[in-house]
PDB file of N, CA and C in Angstrom:
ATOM      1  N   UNK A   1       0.843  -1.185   0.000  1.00  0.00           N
ATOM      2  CA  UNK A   1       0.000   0.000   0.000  1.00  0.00           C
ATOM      3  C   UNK A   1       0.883   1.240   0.000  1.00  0.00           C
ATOM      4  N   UNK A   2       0.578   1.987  -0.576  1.00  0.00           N
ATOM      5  CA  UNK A   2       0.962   3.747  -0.725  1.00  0.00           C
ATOM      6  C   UNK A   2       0.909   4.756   0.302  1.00  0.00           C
ATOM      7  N   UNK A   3       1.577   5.226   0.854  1.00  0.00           N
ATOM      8  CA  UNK A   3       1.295   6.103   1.514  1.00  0.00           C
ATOM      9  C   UNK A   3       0.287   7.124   1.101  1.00  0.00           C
ATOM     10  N   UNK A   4      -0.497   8.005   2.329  1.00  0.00           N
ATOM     11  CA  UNK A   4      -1.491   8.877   1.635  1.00  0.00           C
ATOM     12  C   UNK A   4      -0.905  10.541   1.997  1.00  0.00           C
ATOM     13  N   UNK A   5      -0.422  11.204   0.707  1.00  0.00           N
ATOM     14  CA  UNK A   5       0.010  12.591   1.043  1.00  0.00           C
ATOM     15  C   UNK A   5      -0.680  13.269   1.926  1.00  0.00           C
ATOM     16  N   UNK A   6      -0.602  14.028   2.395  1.00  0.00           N
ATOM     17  CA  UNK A   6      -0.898  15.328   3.399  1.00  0.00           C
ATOM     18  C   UNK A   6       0.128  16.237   3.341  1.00  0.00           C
ATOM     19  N   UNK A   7      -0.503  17.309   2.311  1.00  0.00           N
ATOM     20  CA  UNK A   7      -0.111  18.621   1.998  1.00  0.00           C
ATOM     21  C   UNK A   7      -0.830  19.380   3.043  1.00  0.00           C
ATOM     22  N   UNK A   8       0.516  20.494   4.022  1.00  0.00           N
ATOM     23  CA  UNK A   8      -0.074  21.364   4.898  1.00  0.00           C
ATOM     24  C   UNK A   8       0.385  22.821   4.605  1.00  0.00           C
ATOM     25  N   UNK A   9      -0.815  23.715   4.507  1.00  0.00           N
ATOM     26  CA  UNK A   9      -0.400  24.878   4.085  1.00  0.00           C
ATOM     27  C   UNK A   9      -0.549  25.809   5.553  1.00  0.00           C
ATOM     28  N   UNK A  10       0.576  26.401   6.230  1.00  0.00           N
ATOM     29  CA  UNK A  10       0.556  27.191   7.536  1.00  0.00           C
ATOM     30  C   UNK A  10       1.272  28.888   7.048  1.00  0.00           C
ATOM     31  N   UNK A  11       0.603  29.810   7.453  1.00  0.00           N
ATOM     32  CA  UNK A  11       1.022  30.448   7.257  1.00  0.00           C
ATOM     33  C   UNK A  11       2.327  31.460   7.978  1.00  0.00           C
ATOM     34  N   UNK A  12       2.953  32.694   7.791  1.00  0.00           N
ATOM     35  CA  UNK A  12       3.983  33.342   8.674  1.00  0.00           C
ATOM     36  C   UNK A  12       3.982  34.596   8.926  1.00  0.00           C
ATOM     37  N   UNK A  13       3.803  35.316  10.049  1.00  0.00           N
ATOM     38  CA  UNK A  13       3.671  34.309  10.867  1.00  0.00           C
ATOM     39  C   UNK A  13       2.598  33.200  11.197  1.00  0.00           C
ATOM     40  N   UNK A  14       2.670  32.215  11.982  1.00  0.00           N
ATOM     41  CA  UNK A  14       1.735  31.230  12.210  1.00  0.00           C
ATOM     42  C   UNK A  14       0.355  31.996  12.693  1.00  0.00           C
ATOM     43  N   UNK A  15      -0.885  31.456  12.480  1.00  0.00           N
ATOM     44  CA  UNK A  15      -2.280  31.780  12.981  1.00  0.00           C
ATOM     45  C   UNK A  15      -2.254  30.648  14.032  1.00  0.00           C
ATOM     46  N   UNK A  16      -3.169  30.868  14.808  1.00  0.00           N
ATOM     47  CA  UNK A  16      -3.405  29.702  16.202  1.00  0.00           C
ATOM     48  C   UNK A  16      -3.924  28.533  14.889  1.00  0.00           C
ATOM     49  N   UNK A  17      -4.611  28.945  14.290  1.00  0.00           N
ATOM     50  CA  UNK A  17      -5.182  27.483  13.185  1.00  0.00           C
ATOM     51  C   UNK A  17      -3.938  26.748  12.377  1.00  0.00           C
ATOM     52  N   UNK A  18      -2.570  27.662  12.146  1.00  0.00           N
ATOM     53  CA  UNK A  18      -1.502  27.217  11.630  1.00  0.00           C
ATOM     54  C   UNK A  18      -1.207  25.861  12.905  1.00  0.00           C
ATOM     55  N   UNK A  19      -0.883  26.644  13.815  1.00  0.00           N
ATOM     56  CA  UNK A  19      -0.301  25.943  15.614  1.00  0.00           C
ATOM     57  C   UNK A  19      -1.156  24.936  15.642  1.00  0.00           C
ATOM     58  N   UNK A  20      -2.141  24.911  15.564  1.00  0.00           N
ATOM     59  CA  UNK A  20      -3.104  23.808  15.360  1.00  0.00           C
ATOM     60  C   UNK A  20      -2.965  22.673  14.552  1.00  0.00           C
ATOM     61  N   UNK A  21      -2.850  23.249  13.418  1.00  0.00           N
ATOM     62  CA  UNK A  21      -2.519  22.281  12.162  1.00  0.00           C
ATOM     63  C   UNK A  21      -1.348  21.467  12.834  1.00  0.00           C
ATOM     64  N   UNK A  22      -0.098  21.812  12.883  1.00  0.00           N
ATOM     65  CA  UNK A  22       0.901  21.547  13.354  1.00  0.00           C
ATOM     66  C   UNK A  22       0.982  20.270  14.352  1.00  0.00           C
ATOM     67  N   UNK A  23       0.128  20.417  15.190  1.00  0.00           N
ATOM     68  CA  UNK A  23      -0.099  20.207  16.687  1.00  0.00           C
ATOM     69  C   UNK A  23      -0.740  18.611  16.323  1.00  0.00           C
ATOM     70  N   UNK A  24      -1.937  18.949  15.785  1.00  0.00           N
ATOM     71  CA  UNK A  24      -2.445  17.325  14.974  1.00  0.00           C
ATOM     72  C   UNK A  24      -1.965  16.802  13.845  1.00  0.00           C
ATOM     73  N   UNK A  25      -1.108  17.529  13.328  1.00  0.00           N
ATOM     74  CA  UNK A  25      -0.593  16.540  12.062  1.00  0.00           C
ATOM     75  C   UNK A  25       1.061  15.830  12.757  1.00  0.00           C
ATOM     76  N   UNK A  26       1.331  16.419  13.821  1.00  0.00           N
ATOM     77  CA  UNK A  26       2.063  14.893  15.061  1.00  0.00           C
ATOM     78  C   UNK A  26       1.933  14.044  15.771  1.00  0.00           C
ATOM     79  N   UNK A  27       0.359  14.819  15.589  1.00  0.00           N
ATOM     80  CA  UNK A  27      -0.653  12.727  16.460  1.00  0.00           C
ATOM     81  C   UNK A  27      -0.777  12.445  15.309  1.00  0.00           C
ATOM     82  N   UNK A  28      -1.256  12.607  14.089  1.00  0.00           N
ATOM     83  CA  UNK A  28      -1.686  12.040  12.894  1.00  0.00           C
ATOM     84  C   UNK A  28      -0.134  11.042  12.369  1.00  0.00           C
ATOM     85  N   UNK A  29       0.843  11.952  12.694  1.00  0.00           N
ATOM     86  CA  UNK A  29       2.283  10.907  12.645  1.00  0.00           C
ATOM     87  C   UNK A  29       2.626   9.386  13.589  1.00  0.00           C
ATOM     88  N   UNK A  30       2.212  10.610  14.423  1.00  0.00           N
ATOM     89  CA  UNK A  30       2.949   9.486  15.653  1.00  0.00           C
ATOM     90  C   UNK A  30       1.728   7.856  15.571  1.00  0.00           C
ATOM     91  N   UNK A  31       0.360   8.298  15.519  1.00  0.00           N
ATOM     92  CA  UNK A  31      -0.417   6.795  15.329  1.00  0.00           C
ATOM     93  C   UNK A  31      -0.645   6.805  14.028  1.00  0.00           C
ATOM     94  N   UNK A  32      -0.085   7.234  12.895  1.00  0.00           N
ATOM     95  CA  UNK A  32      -0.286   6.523  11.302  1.00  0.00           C
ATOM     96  C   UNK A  32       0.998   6.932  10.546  1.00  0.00           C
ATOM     97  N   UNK A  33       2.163   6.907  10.838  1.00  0.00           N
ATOM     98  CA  UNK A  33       3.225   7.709  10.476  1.00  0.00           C
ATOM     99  C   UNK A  33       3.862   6.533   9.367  1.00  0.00           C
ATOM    100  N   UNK A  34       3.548   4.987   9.462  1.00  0.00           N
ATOM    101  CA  UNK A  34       3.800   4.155   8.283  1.00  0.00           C
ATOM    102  C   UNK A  34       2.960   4.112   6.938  1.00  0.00           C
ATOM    103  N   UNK A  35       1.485   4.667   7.453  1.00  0.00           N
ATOM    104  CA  UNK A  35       0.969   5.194   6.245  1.00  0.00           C
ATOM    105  C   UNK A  35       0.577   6.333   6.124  1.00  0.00           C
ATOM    106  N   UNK A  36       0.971   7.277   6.069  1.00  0.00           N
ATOM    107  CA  UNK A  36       1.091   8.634   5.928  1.00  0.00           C
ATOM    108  C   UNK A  36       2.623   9.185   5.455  1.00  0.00           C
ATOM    109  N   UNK A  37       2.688   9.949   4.291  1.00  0.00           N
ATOM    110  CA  UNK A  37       3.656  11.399   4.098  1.00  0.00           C
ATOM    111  C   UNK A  37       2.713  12.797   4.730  1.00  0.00           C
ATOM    112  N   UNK A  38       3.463  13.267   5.226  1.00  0.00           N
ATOM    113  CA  UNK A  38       3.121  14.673   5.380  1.00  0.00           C
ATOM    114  C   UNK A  38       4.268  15.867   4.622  1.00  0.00           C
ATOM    115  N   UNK A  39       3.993  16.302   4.413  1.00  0.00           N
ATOM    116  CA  UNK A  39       4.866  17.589   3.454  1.00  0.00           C
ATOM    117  C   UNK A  39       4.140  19.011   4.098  1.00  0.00           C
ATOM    118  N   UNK A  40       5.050  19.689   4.568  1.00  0.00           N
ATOM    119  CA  UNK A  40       4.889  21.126   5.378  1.00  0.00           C
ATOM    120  C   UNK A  40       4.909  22.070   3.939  1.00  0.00           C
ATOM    121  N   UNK A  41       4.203  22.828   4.402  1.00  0.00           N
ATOM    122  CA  UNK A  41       4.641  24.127   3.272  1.00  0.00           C
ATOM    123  C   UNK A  41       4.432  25.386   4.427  1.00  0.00           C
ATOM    124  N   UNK A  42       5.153  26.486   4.453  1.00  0.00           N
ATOM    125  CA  UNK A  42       4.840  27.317   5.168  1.00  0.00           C
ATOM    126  C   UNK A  42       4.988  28.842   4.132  1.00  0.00           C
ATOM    127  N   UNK A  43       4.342  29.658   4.596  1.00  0.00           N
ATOM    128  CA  UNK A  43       4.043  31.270   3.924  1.00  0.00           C
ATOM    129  C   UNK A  43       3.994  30.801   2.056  1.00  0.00           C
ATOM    130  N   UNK A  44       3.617  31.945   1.714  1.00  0.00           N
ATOM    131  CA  UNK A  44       2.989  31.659  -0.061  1.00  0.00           C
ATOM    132  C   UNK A  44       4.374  30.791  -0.604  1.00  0.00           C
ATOM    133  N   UNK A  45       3.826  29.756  -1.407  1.00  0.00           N
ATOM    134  CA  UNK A  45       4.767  29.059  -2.497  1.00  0.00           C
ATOM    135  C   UNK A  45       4.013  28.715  -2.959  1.00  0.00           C
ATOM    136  N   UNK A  46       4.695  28.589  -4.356  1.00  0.00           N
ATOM    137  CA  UNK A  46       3.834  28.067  -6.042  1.00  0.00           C
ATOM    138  C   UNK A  46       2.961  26.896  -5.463  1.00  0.00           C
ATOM    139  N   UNK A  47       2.825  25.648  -4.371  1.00  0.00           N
ATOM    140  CA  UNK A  47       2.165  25.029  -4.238  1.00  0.00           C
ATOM    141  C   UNK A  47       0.808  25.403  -4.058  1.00  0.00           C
ATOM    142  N   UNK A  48       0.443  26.404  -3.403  1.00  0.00           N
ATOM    143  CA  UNK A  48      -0.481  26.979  -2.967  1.00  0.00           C
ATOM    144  C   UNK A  48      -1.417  27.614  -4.335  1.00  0.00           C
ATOM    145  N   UNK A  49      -0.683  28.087  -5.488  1.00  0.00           N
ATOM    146  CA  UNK A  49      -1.023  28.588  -6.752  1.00  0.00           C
ATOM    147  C   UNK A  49      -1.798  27.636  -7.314  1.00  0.00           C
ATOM    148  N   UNK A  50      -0.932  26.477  -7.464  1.00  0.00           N
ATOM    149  CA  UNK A  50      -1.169  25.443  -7.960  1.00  0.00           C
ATOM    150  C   UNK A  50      -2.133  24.715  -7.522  1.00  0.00           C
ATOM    151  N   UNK A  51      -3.087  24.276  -6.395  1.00  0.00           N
ATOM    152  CA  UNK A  51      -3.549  24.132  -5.769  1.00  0.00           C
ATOM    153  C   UNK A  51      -5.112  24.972  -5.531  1.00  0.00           C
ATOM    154  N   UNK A  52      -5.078  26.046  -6.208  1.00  0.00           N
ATOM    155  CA  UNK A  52      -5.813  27.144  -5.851  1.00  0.00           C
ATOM    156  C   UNK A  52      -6.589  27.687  -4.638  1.00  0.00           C
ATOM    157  N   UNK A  53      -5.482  27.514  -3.471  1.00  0.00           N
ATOM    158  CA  UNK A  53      -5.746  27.705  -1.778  1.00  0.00           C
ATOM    159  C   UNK A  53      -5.533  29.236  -1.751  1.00  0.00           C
ATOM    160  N   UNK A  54      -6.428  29.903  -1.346  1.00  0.00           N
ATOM    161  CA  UNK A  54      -6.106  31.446  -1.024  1.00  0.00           C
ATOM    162  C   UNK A  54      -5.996  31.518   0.478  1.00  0.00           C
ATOM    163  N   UNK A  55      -6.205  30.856   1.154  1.00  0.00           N
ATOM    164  CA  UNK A  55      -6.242  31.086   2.887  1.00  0.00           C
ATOM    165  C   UNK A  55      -5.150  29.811   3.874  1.00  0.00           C
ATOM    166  N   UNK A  56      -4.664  30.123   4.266  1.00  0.00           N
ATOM    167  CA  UNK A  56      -4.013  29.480   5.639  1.00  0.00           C
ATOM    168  C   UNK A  56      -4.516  29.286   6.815  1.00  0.00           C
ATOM    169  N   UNK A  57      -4.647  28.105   7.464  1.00  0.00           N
ATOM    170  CA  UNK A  57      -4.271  26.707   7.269  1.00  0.00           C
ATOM    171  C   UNK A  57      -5.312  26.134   6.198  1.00  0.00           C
ATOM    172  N   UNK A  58      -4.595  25.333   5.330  1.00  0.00           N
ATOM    173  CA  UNK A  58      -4.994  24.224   4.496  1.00  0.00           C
ATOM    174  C   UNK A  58      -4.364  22.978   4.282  1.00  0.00           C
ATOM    175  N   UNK A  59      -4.870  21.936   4.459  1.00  0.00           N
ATOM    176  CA  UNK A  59      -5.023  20.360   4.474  1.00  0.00           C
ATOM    177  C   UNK A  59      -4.850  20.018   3.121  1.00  0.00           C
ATOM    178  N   UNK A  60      -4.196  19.294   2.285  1.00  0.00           N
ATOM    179  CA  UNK A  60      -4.372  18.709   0.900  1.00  0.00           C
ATOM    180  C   UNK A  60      -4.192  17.152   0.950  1.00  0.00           C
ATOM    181  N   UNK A  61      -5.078  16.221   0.885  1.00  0.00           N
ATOM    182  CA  UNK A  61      -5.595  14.944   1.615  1.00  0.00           C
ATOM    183  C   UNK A  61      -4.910  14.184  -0.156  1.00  0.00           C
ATOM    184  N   UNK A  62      -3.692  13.039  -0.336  1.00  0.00           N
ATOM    185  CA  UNK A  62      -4.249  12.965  -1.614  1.00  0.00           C
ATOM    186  C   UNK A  62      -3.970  13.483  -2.468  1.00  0.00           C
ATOM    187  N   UNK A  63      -4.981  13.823  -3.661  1.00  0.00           N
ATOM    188  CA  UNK A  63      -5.270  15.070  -4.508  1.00  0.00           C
ATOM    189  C   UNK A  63      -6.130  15.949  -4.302  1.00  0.00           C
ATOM    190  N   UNK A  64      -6.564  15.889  -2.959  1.00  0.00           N
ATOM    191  CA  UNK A  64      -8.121  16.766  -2.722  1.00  0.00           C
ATOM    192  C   UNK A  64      -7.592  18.049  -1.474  1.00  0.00           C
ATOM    193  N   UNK A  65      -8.368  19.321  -2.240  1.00  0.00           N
ATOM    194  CA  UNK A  65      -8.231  20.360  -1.249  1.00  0.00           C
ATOM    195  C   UNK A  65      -9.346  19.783  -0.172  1.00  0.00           C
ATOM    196  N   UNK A  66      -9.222  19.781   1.235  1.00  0.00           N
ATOM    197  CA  UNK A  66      -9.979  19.029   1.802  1.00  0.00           C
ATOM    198  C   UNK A  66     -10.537  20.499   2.910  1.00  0.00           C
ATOM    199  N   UNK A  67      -9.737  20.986   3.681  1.00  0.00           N
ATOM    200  CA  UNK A  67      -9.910  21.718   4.529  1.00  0.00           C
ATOM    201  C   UNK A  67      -8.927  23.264   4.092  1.00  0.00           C
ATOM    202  N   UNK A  68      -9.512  24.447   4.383  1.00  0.00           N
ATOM    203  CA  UNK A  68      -8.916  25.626   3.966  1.00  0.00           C
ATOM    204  C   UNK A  68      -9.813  26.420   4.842  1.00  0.00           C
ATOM    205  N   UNK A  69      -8.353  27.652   5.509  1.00  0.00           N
ATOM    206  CA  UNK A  69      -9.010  28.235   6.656  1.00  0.00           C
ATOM    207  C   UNK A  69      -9.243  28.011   8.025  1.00  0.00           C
ATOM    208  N   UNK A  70      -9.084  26.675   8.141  1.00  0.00           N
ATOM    209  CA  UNK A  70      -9.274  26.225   9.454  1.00  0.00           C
ATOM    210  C   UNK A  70      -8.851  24.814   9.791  1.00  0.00           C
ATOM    211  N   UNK A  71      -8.393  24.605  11.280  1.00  0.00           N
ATOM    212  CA  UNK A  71      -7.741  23.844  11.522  1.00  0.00           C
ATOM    213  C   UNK A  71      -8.644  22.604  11.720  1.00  0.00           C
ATOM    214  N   UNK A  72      -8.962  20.842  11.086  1.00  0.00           N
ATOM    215  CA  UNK A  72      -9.868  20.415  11.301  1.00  0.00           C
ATOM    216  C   UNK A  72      -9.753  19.654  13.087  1.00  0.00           C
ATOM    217  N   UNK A  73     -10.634  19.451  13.046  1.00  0.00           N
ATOM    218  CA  UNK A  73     -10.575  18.228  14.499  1.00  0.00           C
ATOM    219  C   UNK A  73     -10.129  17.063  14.194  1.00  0.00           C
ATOM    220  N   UNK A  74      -9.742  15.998  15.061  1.00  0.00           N
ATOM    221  CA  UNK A  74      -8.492  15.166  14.480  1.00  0.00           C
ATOM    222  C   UNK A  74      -9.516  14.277  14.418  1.00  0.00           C
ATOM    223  N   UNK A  75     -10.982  14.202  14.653  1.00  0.00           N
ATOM    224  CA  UNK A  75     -11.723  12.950  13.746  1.00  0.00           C
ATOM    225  C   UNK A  75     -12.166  13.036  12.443  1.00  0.00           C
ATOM    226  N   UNK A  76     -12.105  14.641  12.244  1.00  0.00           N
ATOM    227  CA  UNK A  76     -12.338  15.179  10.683  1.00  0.00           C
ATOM    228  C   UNK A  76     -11.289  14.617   9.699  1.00  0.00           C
ATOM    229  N   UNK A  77      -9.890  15.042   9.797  1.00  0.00           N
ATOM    230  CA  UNK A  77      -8.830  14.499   9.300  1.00  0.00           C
ATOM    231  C   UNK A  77      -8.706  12.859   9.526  1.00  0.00           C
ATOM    232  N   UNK A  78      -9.068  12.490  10.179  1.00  0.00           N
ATOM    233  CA  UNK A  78      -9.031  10.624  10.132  1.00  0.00           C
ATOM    234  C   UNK A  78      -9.866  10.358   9.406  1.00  0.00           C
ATOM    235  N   UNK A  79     -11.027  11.165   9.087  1.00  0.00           N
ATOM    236  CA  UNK A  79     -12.207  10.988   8.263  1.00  0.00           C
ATOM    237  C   UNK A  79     -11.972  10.915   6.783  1.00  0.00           C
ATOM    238  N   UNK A  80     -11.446  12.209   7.004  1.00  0.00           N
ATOM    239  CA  UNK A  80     -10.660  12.570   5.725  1.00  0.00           C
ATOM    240  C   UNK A  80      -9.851  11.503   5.049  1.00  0.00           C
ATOM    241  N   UNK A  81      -8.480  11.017   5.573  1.00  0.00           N
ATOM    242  CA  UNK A  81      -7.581  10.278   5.174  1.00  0.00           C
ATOM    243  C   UNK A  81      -8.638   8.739   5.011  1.00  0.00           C
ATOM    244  N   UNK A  82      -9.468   8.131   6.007  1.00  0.00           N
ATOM    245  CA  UNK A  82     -10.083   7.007   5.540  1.00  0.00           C
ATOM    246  C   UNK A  82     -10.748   7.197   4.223  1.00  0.00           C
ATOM    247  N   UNK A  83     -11.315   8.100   3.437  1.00  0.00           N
ATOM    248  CA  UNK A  83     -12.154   8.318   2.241  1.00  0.00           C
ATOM    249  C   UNK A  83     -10.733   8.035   1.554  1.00  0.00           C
ATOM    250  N   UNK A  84      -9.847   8.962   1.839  1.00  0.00           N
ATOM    251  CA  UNK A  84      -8.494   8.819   0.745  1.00  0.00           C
ATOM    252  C   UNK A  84      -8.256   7.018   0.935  1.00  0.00           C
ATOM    253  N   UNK A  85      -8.027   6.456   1.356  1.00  0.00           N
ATOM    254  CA  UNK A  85      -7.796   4.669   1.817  1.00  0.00           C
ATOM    255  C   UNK A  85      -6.964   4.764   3.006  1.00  0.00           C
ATOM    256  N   UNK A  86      -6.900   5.284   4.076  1.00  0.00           N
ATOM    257  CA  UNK A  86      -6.537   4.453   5.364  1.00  0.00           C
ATOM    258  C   UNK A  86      -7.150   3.723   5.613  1.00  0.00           C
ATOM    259  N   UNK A  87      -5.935   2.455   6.550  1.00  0.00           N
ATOM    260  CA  UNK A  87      -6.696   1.643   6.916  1.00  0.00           C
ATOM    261  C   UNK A  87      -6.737   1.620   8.133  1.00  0.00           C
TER     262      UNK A  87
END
């Protein structure tokens, strides 16, 4: 099986929803860290263009903009990643 990306967009300085992001995407490591990549992005980069995210914090699950603007709750994001195929 494949790992499932998680693109995180935080902005700089950080918003409490950045700190947030942050904060659950190291429980999201620490109990799924063999199936999971995570990739940080912080302040504007072409990813974000590409992507068409105008706001910080944003989640990219996958290929899917999933969450933008706000930091989800960590059953949202498990939610999330199971639709993508966690198991």
């Amino acid at each position: 099986m494949s790992k499932i990306k998680i693109e995180a967009f935080v902005s700089v300085p950080p918003c409490s929803g950045g700190v947030a992001v942050k904060r659950l995407l190291k429980r999201i490591e620490s109990e799924y860290g063999d199936q999971v990549e995570i990739v940080m992005h912080t302040g504007r980069c072409p990813e974000m263009e590409e992507q068409h995210i105008t706001n910080a914090p944003a989640l990219v699950i996958g290929d899917l903009v999933k969450f933008v603007g706000l930091a989800p709750s960590y059953e949202s994001l498990v939610g999330a990643l199971r639709e993508a195929g966690l198991e």
